[in-house]
Protein backbone atom coordinates (compact mmCIF):
# COMPACT_ATOMS: atom_id res chain seq x y z
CA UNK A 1 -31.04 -10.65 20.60
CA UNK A 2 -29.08 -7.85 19.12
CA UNK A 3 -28.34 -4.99 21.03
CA UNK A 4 -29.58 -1.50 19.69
CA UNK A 5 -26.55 0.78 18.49
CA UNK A 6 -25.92 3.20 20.61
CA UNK A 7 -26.84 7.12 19.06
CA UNK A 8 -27.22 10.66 20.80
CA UNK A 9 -28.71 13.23 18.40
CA UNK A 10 -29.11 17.56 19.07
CA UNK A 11 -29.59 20.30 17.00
CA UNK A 12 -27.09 22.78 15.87
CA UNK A 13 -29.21 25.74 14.92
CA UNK A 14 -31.19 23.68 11.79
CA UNK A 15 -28.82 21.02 11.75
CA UNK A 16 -29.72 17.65 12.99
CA UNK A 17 -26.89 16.53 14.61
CA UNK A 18 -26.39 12.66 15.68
CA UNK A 19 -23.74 10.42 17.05
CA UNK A 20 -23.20 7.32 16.28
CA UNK A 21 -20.80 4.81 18.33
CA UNK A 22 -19.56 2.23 15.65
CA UNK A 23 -17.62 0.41 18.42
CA UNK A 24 -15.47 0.18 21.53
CA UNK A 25 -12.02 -1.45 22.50
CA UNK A 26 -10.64 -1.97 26.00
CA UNK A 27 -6.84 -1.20 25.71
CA UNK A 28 -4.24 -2.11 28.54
CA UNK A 29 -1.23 -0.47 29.87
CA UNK A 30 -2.50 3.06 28.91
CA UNK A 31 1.30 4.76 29.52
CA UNK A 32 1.57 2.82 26.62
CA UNK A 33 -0.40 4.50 24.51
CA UNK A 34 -0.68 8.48 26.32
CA UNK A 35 1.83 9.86 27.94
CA UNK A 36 4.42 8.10 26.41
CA UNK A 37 7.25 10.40 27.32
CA UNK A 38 6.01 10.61 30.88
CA UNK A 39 6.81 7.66 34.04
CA UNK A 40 4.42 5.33 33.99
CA UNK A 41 3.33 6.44 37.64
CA UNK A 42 2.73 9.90 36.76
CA UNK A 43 0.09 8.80 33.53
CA UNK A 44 -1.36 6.46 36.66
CA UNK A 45 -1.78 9.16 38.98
CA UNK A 46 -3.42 11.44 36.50
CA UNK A 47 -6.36 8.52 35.88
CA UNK A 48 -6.85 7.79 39.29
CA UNK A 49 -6.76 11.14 39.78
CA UNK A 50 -9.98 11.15 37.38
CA UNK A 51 -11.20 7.74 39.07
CA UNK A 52 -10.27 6.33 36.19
CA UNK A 53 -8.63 2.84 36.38
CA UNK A 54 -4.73 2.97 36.19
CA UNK A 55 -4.15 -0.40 34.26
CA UNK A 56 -7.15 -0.11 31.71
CA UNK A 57 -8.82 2.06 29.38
CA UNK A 58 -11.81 2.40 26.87
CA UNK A 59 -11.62 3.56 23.79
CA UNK A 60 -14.29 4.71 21.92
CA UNK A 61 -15.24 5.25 18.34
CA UNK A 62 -18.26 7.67 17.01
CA UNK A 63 -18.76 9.12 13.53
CA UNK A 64 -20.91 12.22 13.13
CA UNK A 65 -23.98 12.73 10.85
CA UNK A 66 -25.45 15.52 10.07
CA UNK A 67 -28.62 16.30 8.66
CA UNK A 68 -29.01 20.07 6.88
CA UNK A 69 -32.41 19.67 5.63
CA UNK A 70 -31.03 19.45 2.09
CA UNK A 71 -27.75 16.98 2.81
CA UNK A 72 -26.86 14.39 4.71
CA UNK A 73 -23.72 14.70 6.10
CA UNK A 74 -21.26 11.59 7.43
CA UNK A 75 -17.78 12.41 9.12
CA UNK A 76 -15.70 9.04 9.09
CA UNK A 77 -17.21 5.82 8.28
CA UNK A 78 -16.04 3.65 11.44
CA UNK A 79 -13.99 0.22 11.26
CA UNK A 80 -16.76 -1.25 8.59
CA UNK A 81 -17.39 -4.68 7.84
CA UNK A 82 -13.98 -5.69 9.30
CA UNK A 83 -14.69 -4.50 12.51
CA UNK A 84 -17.76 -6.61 13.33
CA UNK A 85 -16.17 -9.88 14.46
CA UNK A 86 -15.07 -7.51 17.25
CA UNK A 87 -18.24 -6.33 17.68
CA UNK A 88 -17.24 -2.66 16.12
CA UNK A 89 -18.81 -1.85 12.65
CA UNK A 90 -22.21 -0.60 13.94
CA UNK A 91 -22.18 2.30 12.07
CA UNK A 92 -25.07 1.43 9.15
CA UNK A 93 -26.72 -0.71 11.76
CA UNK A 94 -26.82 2.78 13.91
CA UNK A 95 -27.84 4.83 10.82
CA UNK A 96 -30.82 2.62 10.37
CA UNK A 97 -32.03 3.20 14.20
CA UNK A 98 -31.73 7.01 13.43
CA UNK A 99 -34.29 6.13 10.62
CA UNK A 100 -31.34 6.45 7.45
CA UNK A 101 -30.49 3.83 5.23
CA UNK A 102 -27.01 4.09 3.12
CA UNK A 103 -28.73 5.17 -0.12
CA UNK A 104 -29.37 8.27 2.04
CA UNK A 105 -26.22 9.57 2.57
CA UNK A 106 -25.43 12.42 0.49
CA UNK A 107 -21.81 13.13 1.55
CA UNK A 108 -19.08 11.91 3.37
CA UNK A 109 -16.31 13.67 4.55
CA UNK A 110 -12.94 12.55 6.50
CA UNK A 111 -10.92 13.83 8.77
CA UNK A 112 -8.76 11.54 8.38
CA UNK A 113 -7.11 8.01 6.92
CA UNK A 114 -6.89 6.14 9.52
CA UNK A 115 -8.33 2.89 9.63
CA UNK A 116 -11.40 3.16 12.10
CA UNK A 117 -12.06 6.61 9.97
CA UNK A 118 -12.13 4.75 6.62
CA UNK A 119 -12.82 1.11 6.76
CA UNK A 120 -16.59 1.72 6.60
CA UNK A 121 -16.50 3.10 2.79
CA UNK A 122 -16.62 -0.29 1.45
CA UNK A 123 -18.95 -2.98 2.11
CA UNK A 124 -18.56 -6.16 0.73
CA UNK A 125 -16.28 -5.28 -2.26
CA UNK A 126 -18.51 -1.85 -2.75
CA UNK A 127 -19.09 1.65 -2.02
CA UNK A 128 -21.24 1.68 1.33
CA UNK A 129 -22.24 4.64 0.62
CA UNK A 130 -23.31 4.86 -3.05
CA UNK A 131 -25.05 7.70 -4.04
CA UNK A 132 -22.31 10.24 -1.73
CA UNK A 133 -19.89 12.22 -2.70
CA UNK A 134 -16.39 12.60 -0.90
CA UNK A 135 -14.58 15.43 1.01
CA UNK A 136 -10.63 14.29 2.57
CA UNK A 137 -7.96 16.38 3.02
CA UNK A 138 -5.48 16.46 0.20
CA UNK A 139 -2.46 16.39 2.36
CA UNK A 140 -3.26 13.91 3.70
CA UNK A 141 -4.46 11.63 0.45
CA UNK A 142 -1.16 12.65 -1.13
CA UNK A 143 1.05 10.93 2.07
CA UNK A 144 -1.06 7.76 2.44
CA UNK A 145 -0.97 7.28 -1.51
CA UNK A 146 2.34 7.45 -1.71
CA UNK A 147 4.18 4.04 -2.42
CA UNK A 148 7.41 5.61 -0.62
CA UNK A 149 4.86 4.15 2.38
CA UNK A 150 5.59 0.96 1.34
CA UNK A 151 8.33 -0.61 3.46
CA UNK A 152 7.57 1.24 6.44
CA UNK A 153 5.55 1.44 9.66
CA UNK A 154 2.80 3.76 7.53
CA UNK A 155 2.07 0.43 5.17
CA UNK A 156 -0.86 -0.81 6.27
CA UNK A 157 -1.84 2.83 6.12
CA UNK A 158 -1.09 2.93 2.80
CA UNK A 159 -2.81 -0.84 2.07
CA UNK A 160 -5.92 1.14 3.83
CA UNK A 161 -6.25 3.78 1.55
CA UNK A 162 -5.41 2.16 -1.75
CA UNK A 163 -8.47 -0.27 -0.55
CA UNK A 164 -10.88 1.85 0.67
CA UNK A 165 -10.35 5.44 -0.79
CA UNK A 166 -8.35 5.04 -4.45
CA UNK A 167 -11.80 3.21 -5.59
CA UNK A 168 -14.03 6.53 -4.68
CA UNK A 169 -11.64 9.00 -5.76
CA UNK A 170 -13.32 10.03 -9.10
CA UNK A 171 -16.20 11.46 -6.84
CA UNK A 172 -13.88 12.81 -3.92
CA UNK A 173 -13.34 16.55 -3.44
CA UNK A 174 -9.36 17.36 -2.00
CA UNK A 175 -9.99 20.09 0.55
CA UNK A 176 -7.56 21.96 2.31
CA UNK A 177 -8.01 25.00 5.52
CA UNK A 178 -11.09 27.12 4.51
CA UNK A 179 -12.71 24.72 2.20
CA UNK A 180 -16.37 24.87 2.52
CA UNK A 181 -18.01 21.66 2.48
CA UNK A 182 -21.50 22.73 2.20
CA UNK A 183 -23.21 26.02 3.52
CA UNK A 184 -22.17 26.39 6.79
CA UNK A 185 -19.39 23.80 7.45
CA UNK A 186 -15.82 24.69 7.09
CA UNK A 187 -12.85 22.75 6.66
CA UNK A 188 -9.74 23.78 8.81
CA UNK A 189 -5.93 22.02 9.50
CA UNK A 190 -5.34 20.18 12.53
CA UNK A 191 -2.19 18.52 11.34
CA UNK A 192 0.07 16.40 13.79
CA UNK A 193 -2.55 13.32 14.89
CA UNK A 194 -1.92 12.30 10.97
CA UNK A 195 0.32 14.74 8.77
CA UNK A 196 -3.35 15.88 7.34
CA UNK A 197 -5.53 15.58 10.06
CA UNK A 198 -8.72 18.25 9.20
CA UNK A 199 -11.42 19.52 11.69
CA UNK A 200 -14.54 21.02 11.09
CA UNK A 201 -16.76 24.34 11.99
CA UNK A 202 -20.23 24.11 12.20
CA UNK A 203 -22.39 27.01 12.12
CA UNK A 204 -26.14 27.65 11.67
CA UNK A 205 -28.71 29.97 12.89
CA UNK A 206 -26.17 31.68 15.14
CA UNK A 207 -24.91 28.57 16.73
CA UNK A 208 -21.58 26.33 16.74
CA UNK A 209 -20.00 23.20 16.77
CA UNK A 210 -16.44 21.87 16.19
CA UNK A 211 -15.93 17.96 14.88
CA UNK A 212 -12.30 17.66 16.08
CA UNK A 213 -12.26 13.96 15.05
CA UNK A 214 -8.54 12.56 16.60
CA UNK A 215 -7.39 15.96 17.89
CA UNK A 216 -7.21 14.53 21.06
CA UNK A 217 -7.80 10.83 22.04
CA UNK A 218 -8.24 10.81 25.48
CA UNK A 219 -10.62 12.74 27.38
CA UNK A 220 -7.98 13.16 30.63
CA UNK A 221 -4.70 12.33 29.41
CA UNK A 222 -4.96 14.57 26.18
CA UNK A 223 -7.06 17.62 27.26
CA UNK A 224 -5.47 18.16 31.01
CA UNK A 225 -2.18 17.10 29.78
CA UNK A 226 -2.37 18.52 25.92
CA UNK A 227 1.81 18.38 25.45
CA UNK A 228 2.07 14.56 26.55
CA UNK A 229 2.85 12.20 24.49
CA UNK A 230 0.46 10.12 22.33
CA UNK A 231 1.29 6.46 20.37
CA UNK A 232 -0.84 6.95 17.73
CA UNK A 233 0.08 10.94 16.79
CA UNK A 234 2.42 10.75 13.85
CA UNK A 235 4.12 14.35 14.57
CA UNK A 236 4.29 14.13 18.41
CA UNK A 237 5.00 18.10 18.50
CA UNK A 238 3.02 19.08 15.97
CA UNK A 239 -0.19 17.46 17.62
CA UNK A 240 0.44 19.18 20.90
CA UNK A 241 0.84 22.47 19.35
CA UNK A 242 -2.68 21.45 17.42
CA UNK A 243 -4.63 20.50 20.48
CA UNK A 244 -3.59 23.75 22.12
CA UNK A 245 -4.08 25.89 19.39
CA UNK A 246 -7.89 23.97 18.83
CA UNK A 247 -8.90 23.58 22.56
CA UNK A 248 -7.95 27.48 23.06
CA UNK A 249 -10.40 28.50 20.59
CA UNK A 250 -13.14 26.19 21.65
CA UNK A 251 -12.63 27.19 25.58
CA UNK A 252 -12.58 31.13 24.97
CA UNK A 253 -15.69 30.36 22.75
CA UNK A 254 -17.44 27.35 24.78
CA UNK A 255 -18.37 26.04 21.39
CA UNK A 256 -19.46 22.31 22.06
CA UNK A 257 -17.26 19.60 19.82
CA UNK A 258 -17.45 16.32 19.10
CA UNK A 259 -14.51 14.19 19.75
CA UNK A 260 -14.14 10.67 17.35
CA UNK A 261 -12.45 9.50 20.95
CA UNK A 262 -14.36 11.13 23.59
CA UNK A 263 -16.04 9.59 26.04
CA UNK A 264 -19.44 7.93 24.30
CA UNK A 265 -22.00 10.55 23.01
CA UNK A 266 -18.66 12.03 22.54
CA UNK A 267 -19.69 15.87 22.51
CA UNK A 268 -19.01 17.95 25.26
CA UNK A 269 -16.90 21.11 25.93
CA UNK A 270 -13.46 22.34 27.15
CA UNK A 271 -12.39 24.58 29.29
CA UNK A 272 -9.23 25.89 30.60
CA UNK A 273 -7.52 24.43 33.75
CA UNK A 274 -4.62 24.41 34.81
CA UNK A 275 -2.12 23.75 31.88
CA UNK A 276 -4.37 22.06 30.00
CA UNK A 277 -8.05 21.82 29.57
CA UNK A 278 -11.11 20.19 31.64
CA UNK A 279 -13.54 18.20 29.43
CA UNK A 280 -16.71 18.70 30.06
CA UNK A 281 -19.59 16.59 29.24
CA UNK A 282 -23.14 18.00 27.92
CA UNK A 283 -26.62 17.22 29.87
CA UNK A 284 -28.94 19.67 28.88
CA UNK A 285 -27.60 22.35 26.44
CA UNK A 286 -28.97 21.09 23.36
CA UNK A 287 -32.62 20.46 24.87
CA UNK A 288 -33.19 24.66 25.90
């Protein structure tokens, strides 16, 4: 029998917030991956520190929809069809237990082009999602389009985006820091993760949310350590500068945000410890 996909869903003022976890991978080595310009036994001794295991690590993957009343919202689309033989790719299937079908989806708006962000636009040869429209950065369209990619490590990158987003992009808004999406959500640069990473502001009936989508990847080893070293960050400085310049503003507000990479509902908040941040799951905040 298969298993229901897993969703958490809130409200942000009159927005009907919901995540949705398209998938999970277990990853080895994590040094490998975080902290890569830190010893091996120091990127240890920070999990265990956070009785976390030293030698393996989940990672997590959980797009956002939002419901206004009058739109409904998707950020990132998951790993998509290609993901399923993995068991990832339960984004529709978790759309459908919220009580949405695809048709439904008004808009959908990325943060950014990697892979597990974009390989759920297309489903079997088509738009998943084909009555939205599209929101994506334009800095960072304009670097994965680019056949200078070709040749490179960013190729598949490229392949990515000439597959999935080049078919849409007649009915894809570019939007830059300050674009409005729709009433109340706000578009602002969080470059260094990818050289046009966006993240979003939510606001409605007095109350806040950040989407911070790859900002930071891991919940220990990117918030308490924000200037170590991630694989997957294409501007190594630039993305520490980013998380410390985003997890500031969301500690000296404790404004919730939802992280594509957190730890599965993936919301929470941050606060400020030591040299870096503490993340800090929700239980009750969205219920009072």
């Amino acid at each position: 029998m298969a298993t229901q996909p897993q969703t958490k869903s809130f409200k942000v003022g009159k927005f009907a917030v919901s995540t949705i976890r398209d998938g999970k991978v277990v990853g080895e080595k994590p040094h490998e991956t975080f902290g890569t310009n830190q010893k091996p036994e120091d990127v240890a001794a920070a999990l265990e520190a956070n009785m976390l295991a030293a030698d393996k690590f989940i990672d997590s993957f959980a797009p956002v929809l939002i419901d206004t009343g009058s739109e409904v919202i998707l950020f990132d689309t998951g790993f998509g069809e290609g993901g399923r033989v993995n068991g990832n790719g339960q984004l529709i299937a978790g759309l459908q237990s919220l009580g949405y079908e695809p048709g439904q989806v008004t808009a959908v708006v990325l943060t950014h082009m990697h892979g597990d962000h974009i390989n759920g636009l297309m489903e079997g040869g088509k738009p998943a999602f084909e009555k939205a429209r599209y929101f994506a950065g334009q800095v960072e369209y304009d670097f994965w389009k680019d056949p200078a990619r070709a040749g490179t490590p960013a190729e598949n990158g490229h392949k990515g985006v000439l597959k999935n987003i080049v078919p849409l992009v007649e009915k894809m808004t570019f939007i830059k820091e300050g674009s409005e999406v729709v009433p109340g959500i706000v578009a602002h640069e969080a470059f260094g993760h990818s050289p046009g990473h966006l993240i979003f502001r939510l606001e409605s009936e007095g109350k806040g949310l950040f989407i911070t989508g790859d900002t930071a990847n891991h919940y220990v080893l990117s918030l308490q350590h924000p200037d170590w070293e991630v694989r997957f960050d294409a501007d190594k400085a630039a993305a520490a500068a980013t998380r410390r310049k985003v997890f500031d503003m969301i500690a000296t507000e404790k404004l919730p945000f939802v992280g594509y990479h957190m730890p599965y509902p993936a919301v929470g908040y941050a606060e400020k410890s030591g040299n870096g941040y503490r993340f800090v799951p929700e239980t009750y905040q969205f219920e009072l």
